[in-house]
Protein backbone atom coordinates (compact mmCIF):
# COMPACT_ATOMS: atom_id res chain seq x y z
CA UNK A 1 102.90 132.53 96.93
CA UNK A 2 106.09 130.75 96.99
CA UNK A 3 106.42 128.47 92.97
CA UNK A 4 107.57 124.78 93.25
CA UNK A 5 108.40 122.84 90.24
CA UNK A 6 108.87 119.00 90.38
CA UNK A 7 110.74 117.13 87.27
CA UNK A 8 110.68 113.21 86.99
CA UNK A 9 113.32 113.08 84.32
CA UNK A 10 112.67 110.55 81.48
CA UNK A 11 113.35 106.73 82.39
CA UNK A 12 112.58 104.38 79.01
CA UNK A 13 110.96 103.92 75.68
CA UNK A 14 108.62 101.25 77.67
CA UNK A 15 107.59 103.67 80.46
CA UNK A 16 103.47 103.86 80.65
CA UNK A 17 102.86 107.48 80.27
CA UNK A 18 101.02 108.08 83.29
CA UNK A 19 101.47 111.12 86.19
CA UNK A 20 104.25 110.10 87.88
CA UNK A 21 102.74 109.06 91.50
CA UNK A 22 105.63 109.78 93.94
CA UNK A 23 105.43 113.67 92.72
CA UNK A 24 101.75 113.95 92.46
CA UNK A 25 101.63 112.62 96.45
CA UNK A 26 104.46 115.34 96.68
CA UNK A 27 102.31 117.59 95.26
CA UNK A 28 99.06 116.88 97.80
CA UNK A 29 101.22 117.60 100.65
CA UNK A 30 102.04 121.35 99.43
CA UNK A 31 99.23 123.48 100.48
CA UNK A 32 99.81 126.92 100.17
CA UNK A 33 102.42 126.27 97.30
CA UNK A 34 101.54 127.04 93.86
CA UNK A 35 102.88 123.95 92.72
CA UNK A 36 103.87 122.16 88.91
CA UNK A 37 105.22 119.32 87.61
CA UNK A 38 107.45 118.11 84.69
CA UNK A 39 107.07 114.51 83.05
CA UNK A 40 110.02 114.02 80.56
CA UNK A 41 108.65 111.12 79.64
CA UNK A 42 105.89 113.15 77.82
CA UNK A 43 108.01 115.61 76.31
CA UNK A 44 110.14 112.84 75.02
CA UNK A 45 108.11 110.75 73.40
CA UNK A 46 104.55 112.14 72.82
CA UNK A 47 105.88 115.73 72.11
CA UNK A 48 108.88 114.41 70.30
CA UNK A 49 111.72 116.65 71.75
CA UNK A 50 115.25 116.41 72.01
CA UNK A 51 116.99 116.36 75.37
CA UNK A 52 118.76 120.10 74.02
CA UNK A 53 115.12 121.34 73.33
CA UNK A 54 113.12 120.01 77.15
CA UNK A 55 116.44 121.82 78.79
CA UNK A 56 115.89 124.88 76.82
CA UNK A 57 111.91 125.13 77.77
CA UNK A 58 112.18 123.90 81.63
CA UNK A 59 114.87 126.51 82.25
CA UNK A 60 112.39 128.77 80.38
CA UNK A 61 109.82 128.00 82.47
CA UNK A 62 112.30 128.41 85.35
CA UNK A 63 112.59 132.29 84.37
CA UNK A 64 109.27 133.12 83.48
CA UNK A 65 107.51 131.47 86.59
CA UNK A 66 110.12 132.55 88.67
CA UNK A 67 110.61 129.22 90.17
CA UNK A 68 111.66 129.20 93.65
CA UNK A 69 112.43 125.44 94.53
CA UNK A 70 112.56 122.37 92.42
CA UNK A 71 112.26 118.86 93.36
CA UNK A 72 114.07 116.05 91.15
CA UNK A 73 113.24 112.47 91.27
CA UNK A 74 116.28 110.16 90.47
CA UNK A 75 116.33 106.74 89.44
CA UNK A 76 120.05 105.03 88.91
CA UNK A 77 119.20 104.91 85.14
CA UNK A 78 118.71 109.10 85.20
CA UNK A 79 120.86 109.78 87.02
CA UNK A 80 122.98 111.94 84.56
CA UNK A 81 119.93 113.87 83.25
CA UNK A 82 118.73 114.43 87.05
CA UNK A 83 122.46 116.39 87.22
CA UNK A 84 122.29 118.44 83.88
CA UNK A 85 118.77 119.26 85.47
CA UNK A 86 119.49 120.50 89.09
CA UNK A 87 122.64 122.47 86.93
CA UNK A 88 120.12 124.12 85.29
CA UNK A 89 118.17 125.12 88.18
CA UNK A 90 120.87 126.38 89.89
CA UNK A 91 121.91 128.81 87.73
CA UNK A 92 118.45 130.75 88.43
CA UNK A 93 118.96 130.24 91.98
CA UNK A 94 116.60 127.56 92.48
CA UNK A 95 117.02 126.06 95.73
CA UNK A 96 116.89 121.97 94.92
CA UNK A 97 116.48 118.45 96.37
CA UNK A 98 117.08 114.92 95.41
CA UNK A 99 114.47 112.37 96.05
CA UNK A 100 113.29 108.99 94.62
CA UNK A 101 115.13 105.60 95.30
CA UNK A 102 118.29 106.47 94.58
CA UNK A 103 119.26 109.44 97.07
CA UNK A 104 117.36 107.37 99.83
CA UNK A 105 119.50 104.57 99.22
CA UNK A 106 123.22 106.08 98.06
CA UNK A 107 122.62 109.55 99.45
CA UNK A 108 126.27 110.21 100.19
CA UNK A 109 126.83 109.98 96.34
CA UNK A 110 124.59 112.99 95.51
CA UNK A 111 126.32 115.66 94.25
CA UNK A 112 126.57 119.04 96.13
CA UNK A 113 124.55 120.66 93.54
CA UNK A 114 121.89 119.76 95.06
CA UNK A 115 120.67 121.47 98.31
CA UNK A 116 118.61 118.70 100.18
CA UNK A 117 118.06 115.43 100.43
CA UNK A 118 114.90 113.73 101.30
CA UNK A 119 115.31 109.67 102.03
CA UNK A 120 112.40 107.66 101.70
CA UNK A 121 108.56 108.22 101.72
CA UNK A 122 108.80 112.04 102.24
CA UNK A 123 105.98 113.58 101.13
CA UNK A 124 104.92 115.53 104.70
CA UNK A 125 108.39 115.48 104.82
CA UNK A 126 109.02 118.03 102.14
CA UNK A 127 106.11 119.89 103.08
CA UNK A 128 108.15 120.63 106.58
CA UNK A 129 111.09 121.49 104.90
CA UNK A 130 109.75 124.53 102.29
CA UNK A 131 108.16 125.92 105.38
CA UNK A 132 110.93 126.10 107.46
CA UNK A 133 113.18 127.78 105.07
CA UNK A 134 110.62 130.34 104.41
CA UNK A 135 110.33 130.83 107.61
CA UNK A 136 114.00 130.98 108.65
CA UNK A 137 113.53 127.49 110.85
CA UNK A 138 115.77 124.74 111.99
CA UNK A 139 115.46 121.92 109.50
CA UNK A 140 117.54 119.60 111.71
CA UNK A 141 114.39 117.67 113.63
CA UNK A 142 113.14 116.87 110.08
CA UNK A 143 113.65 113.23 109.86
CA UNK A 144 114.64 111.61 106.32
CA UNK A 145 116.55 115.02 105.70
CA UNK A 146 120.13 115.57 104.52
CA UNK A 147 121.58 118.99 104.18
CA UNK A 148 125.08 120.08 103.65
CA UNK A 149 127.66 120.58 105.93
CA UNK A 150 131.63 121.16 105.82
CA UNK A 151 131.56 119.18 102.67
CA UNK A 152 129.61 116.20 103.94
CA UNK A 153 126.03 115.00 103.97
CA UNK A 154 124.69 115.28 107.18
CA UNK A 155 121.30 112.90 107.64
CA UNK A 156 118.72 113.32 110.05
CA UNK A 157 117.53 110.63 111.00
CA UNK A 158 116.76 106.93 108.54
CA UNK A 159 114.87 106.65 105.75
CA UNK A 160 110.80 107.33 106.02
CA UNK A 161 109.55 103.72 105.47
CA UNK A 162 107.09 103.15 102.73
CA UNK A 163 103.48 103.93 103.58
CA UNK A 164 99.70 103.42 101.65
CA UNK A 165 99.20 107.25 102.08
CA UNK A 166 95.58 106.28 103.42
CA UNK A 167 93.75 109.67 103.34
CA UNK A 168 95.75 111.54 100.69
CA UNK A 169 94.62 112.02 96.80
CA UNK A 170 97.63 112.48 94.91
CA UNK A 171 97.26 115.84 92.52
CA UNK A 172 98.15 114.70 89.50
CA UNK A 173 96.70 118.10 87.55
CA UNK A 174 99.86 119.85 88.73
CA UNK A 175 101.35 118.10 85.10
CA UNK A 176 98.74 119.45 83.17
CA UNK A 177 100.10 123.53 82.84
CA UNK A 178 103.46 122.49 81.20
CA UNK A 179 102.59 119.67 79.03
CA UNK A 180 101.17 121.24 75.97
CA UNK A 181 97.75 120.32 76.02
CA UNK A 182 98.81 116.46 76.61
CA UNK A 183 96.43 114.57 78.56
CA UNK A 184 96.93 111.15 80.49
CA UNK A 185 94.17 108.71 79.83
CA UNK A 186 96.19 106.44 82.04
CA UNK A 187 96.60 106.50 85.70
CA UNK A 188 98.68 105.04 88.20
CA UNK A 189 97.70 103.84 91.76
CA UNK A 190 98.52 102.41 94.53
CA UNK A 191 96.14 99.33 96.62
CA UNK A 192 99.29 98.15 98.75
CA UNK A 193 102.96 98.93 99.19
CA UNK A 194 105.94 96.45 100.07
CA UNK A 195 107.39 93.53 99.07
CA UNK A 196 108.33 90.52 101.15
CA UNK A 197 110.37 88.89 98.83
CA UNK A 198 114.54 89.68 97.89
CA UNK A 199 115.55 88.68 94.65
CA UNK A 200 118.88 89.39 93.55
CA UNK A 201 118.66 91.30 90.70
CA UNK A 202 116.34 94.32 93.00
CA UNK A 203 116.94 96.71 95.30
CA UNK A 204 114.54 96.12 97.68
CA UNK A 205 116.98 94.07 99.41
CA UNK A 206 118.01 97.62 100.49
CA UNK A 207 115.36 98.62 102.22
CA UNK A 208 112.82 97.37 104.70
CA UNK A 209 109.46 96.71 103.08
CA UNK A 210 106.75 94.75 104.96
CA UNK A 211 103.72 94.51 102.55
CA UNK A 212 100.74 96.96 103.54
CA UNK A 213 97.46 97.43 102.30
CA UNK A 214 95.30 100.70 101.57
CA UNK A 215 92.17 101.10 102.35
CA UNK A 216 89.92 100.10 100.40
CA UNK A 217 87.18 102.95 100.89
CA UNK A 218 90.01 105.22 99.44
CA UNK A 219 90.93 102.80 96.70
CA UNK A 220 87.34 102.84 95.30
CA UNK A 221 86.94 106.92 96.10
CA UNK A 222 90.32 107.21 94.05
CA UNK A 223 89.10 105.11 91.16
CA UNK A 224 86.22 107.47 91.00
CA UNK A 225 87.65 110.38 90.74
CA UNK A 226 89.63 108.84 88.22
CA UNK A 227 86.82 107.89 86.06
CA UNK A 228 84.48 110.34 86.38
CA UNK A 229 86.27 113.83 86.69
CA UNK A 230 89.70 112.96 84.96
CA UNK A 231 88.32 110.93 82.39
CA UNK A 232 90.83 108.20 82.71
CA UNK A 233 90.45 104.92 80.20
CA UNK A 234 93.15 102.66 82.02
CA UNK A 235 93.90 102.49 85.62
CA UNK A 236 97.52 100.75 86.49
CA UNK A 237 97.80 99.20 90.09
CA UNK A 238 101.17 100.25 90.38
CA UNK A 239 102.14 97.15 93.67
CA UNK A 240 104.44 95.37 93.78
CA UNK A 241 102.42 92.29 94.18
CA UNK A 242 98.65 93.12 94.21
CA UNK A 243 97.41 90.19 95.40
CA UNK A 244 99.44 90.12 98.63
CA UNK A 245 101.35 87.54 99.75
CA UNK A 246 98.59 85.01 101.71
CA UNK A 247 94.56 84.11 102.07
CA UNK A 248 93.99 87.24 103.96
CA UNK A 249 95.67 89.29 101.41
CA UNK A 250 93.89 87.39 98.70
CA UNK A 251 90.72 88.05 100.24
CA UNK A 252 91.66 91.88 100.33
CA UNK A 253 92.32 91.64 96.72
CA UNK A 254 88.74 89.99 95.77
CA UNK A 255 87.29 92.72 97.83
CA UNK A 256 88.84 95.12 95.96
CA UNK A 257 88.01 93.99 92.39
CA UNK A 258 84.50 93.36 93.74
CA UNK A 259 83.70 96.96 94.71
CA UNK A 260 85.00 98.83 91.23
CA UNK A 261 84.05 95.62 88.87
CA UNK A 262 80.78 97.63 87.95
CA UNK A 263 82.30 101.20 87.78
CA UNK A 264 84.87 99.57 85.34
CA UNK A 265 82.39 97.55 83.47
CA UNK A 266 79.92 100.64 83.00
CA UNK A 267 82.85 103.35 82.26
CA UNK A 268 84.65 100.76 79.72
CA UNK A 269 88.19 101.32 81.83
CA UNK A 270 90.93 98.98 81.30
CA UNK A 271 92.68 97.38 84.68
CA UNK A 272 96.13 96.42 84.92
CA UNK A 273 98.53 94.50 87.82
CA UNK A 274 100.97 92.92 88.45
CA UNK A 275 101.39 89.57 90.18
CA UNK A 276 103.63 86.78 91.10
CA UNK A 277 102.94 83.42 89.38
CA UNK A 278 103.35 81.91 92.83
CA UNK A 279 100.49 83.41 94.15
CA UNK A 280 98.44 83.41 91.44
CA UNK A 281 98.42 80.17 91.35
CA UNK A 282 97.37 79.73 95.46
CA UNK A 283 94.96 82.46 94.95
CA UNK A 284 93.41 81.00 91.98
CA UNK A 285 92.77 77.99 94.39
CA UNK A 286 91.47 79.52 97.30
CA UNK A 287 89.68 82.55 95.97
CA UNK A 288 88.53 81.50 92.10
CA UNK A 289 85.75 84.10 92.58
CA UNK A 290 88.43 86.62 91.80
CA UNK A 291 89.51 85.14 88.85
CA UNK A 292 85.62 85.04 87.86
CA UNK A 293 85.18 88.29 88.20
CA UNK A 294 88.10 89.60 86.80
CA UNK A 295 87.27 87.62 83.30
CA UNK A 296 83.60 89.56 83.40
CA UNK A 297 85.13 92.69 83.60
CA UNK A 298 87.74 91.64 80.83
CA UNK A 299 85.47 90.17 78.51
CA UNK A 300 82.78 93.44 78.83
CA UNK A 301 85.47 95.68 77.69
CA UNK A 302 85.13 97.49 74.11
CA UNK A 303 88.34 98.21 72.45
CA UNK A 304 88.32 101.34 71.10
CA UNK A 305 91.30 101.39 69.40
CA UNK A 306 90.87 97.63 67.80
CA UNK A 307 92.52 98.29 64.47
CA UNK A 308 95.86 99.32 65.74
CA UNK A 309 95.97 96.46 68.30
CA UNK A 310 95.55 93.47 65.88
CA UNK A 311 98.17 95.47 64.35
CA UNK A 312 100.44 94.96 67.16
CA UNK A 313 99.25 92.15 68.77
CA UNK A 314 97.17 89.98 66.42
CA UNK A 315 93.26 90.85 68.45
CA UNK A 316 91.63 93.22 70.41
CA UNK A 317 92.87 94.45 73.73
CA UNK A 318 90.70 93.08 76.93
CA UNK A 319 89.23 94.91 79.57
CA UNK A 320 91.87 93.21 82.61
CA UNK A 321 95.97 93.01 82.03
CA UNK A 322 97.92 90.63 84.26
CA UNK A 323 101.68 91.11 83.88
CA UNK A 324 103.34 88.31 85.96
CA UNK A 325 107.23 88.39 86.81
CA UNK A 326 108.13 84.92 85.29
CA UNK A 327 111.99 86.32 84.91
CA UNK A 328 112.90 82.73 83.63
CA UNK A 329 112.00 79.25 82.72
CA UNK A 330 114.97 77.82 83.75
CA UNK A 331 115.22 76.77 86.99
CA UNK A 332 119.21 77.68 87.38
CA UNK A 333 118.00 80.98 86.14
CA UNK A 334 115.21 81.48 88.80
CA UNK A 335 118.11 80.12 91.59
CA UNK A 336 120.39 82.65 90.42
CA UNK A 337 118.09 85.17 90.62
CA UNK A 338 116.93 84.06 94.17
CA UNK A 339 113.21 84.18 92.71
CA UNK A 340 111.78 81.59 95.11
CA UNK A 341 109.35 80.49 92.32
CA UNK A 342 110.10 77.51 89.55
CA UNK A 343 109.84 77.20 86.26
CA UNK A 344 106.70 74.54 86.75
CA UNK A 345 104.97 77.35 88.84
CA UNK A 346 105.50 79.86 85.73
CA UNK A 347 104.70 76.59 83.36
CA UNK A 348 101.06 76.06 85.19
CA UNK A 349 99.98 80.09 85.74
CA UNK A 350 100.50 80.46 81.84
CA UNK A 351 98.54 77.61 81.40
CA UNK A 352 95.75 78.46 83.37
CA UNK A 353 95.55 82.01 81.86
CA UNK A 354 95.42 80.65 78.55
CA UNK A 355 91.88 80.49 78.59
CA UNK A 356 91.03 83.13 80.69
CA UNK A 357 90.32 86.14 78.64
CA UNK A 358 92.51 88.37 80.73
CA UNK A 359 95.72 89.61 78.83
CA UNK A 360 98.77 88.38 80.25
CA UNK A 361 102.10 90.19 79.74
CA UNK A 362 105.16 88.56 81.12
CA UNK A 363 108.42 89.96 82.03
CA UNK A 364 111.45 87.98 81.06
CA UNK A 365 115.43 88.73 81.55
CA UNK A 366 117.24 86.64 78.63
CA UNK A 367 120.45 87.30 79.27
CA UNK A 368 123.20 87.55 82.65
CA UNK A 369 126.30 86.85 83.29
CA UNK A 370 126.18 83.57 83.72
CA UNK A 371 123.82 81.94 81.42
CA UNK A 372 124.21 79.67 78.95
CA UNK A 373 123.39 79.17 75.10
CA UNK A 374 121.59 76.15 75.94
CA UNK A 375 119.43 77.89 78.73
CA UNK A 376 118.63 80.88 75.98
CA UNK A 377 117.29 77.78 73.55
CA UNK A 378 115.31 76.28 76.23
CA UNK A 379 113.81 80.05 77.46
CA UNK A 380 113.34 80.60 73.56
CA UNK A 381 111.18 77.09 73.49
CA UNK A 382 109.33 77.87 76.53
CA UNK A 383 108.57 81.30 75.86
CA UNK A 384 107.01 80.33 72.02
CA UNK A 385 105.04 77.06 73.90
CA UNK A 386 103.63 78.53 76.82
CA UNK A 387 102.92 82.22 75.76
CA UNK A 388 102.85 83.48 71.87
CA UNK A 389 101.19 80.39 71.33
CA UNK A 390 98.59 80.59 74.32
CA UNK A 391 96.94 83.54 72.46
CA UNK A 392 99.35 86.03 71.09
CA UNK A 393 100.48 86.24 67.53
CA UNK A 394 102.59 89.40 67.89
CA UNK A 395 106.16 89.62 66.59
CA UNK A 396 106.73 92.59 68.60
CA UNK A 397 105.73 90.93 71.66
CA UNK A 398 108.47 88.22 70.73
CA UNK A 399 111.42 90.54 69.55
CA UNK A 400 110.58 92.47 73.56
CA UNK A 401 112.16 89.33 74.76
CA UNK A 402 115.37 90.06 74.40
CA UNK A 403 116.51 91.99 77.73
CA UNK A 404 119.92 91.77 79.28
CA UNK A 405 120.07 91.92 83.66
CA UNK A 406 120.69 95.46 84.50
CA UNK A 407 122.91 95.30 87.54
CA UNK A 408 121.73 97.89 89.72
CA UNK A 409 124.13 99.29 92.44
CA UNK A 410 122.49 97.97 95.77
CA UNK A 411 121.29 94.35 94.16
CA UNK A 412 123.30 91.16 95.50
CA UNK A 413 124.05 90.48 91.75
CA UNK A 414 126.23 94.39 91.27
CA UNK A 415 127.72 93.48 94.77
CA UNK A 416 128.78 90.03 93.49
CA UNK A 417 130.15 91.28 90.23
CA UNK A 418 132.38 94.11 91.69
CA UNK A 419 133.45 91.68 94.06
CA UNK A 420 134.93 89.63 91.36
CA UNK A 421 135.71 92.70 89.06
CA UNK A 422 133.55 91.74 86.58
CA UNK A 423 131.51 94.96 86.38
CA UNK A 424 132.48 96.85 83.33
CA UNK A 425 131.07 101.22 83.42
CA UNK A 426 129.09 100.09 86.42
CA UNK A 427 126.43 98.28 85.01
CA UNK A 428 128.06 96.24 82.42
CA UNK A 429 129.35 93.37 82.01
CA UNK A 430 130.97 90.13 79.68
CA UNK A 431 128.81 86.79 78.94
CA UNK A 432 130.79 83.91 80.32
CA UNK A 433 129.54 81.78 77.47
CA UNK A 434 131.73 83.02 74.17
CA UNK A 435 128.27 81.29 72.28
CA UNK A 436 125.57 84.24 74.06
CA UNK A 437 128.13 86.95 73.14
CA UNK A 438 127.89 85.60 69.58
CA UNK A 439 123.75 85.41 69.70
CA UNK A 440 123.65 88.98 71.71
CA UNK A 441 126.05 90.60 68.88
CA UNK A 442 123.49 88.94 66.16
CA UNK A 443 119.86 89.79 68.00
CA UNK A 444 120.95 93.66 69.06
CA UNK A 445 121.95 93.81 65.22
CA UNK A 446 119.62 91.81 63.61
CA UNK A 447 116.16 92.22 65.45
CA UNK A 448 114.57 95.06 63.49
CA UNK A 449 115.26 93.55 60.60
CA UNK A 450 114.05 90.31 61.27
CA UNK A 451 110.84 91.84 62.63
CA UNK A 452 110.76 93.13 58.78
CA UNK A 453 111.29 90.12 56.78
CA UNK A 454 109.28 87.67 58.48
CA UNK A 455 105.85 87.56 57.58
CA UNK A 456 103.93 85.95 61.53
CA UNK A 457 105.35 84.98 65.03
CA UNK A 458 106.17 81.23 63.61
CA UNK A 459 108.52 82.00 61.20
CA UNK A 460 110.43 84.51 63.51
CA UNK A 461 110.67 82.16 66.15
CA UNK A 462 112.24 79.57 63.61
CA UNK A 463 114.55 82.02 62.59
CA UNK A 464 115.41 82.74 66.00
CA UNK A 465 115.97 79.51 67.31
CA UNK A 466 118.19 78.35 63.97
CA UNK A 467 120.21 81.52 64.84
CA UNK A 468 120.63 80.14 69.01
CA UNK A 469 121.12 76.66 67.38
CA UNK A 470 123.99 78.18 64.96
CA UNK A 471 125.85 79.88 68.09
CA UNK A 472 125.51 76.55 70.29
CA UNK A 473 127.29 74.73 67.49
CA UNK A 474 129.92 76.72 66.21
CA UNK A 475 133.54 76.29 67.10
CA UNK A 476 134.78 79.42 68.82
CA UNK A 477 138.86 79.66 69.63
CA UNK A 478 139.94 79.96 72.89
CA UNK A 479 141.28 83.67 72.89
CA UNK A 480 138.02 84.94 70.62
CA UNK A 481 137.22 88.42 70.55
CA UNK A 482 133.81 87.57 71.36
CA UNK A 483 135.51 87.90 74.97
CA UNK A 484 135.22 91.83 74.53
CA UNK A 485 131.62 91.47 74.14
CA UNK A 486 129.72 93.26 76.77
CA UNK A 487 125.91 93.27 77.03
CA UNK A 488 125.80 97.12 75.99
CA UNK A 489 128.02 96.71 72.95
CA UNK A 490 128.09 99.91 70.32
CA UNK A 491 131.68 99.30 68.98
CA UNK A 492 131.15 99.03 65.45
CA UNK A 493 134.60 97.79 64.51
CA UNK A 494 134.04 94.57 66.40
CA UNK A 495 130.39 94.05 65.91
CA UNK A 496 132.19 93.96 61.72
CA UNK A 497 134.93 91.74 62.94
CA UNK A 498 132.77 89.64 64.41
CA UNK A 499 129.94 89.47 61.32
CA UNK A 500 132.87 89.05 59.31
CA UNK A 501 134.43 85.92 60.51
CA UNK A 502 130.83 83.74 62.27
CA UNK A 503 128.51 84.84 60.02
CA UNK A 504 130.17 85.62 56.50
């Protein structure tokens, strides 16, 4: 039996550890294919290895299982690693593809160390293409292919749209050989796929993505399985908008929660999705039975690991997480980023949540090109008003805030800043407001620290805002070297120059 191996190579410090679900639906289509998987992610930061050491065991592995073909899931952000990987592989003769959003998107830019190709939702598709080299077959009438030839991708065919893989159980225990004895007690999952909307900072402005929902007979069969045979203590709805998009949608959504509310409740399993304030707020109105139900299954939830969570977040975790997309609270902010939400939409779905019981996370992008210090005092004023102070005390949660836009290559925002040359190592680039360098150069410097001295969330926030209030008001000279500043700045000779002459 032939051996396949399929790596997801390590994204961030903030990734959930969960099975990766795109390989573990790869995985499910591979029958008669003794099949593993590879989560970096684990290796990297539950089992604490270098990038030197996880090369040295996966090519290890590589020998000793005599693995046959390997399948490599890129995202633009591992993009490098993905390489050094399929290098790797190669040298044991490993014949290997490319999939994930990247090569569906920019597959002419894959290098030729890799072998295949496969663009889009490929799943059955890869499952075609293992048995026709084994069995000596054309692979040209596999659509979402591309193979090599005379020195060019050839591509078969578009992209495989997205799909809600009704019917299929992604294996996840294929990661279980190779990780050390590590278990998951999360898992993601999928209830819908798509996204209607095309903001400017995403890349699903790339490709087409009509929202889609599962079925729910296989949402509740996978939750069980979940539950009861992998033990699983948090289940992540990994949409892109959960509750859909209008009333039908929101009624698929309370239909949803209402079948696994009591398997939840009685198991003690934590739920997690993500929303759009938008349409939490019109579901909230036409559907508040959701919302109902949702604090029930929150507020039965036991925290079993209490102690460390009023650690990190000031109280006990609840049984339902809601992490909404606010991006902003400026509304020149939202425009730019072509949200089509406003800041009073993200104002009022805070403020109804505040009492809810249900954690909320939000995700917030501080700084861009464009902004201005005046904007990052107002998000700073918003952010304290409307969520650390609607029920979180956490300092951590607070010093998270501070993300710069990542300007992916396919977004409207990359396009519009190598237009105009303003993209410095491709995802890069200066703050047109001299006063943001200045705050960016102090928070990336200062943060930790801050987080150290300060004794709650109040007092950081002051010292925070004093800081914004400092850069708004200082003088800076027209040709400052605060003009080099770029929002992935490790030069230490300026970050000195630049402590030396604003904040001496």
């Amino acid at each position: 039996m032939e051996r396949v191996l399929l790596i997801t190579p390590s994204s961030n410090t903030f990734y959930t550890l969960a099975a990766p679900l795109g390989q573990a639906y790869v995985a499910a289509e591979l029958e008669g294919y003794e099949v593993y998987g590879i989560d970096i992610n684990v290796y990297r930061y539950e089992l604490g290895m270098k990038m030197a050491k996880i090369y040295e065991v996966i090519e290890k592995i590589i020998e000793v299982y005599e693995i046959q073909y390997v399948g490599i899931s890129i995202l633009e952000e591992t993009w490098k690693e993905a390489i050094e990987l399929a290098q790797i592989c190669k040298r044991w003769g490993c014949i290997v593809w490319a999939g994930g959003i990247m090569p569906t998107m920019f597959p002419d830019d894959i290098p030729f160390i890799f072998d295949y190709i496969l663009r889009g939702d490929t799943e059955k598709e890869v499952g075609k293409l293992l048995r026709s080299l084994d069995d000596n077959q054309d692979i040209r009438d596999i659509v979402g292919i591309s193979y090599q030839r005379e020195n060019r991708w050839e591509h078969n065919g578009l992209a495989v749209e997205p799909n809600c893989k009704n019917g299929v159980m992604p294996k996840r225990e294929v990661f279980e050989k190779f990780h050390f004895g590590y278990k998951y007690n999360t898992a993601r999952m999928i209830t819908s796929r798509g996204c209607v909307y095309r903001c400017s900072f995403c890349t699903n402005r790339r490709v087409k993505s009509n929202f889609c929902r599962r079925n729910t007979e296989d949402i509740v069969n996978e939750i069980s399985i979940l539950i009861e045979k992998e033990n699983i203590k948090q289940i992540i709805f990994s949409d892109d908008q959960f509750l859909g998009t209008n009333k039908e949608e929101y009624e698929e959504a309370y239909y949803i929660v209402r079948s696994i509310k009591d398997k939840l409740i009685k198991e003690n399993v934590r739920l997690n999705f993500q929303v759009r304030a938008d349409h939490l707020l019109r579901c909230k109105e036409k559907r508040p039975e959701l919302f109902e139900m949702l604090t029930e299954i929150s507020l039965a939830y036991k925290d079993e690991n209490l102690e460390a969570h009023k650690r990190i977040y000031g109280r006990a975790m609840r049984g339902v997480g809601i992490d909404i997309g606010i991006e902003a609270f400026s509304d020149s902010t939202l425009k730019y980023f072509q949200k089509d939400v406003t800041s009073k939409m993200n104002r009022e779905c805070l403020n109804i949540l505040k009492d809810s019981k249900i954690d909320v996370g939000v995700y917030m992008i501080l700084y861009t090109p464009v902004v201005k210090i005046e904007e990052i005092i107002y998000e700073l004023q918003c952010y304290y008003k409307y969520y650390i102070k609607n029920g979180y005390e956490s300092i951590l949660l607070f010093s998270n805030l501070f993300k710069p836009l990542v300007p992916y290559k396919g977004t409207k925002i990359y396009d519009e800043l190598l237009k105009n040359n303003k993209l410095i190592y491709e995802h890069y680039y200066n703050f047109e407001d001299d006063r943001v360098a200045l705050f960016y150069i102090f928070m990336e410097n200062e943060i930790i620290r801050i987080c150290e001295r300060v004794k709650n969330v109040d007092e950081m926030y002051e010292v925070i805002l004093n800081v914004a209030l400092y850069c708004r008001d200082i003088k800076i000279e027209r040709n400052s070297i605060l003009k080099r500043v770029i929002c992935d700045y490790d030069n230490s000779n300026l970050i000195e120059r630049i402590y030396n002459q604003y904040f001496s």
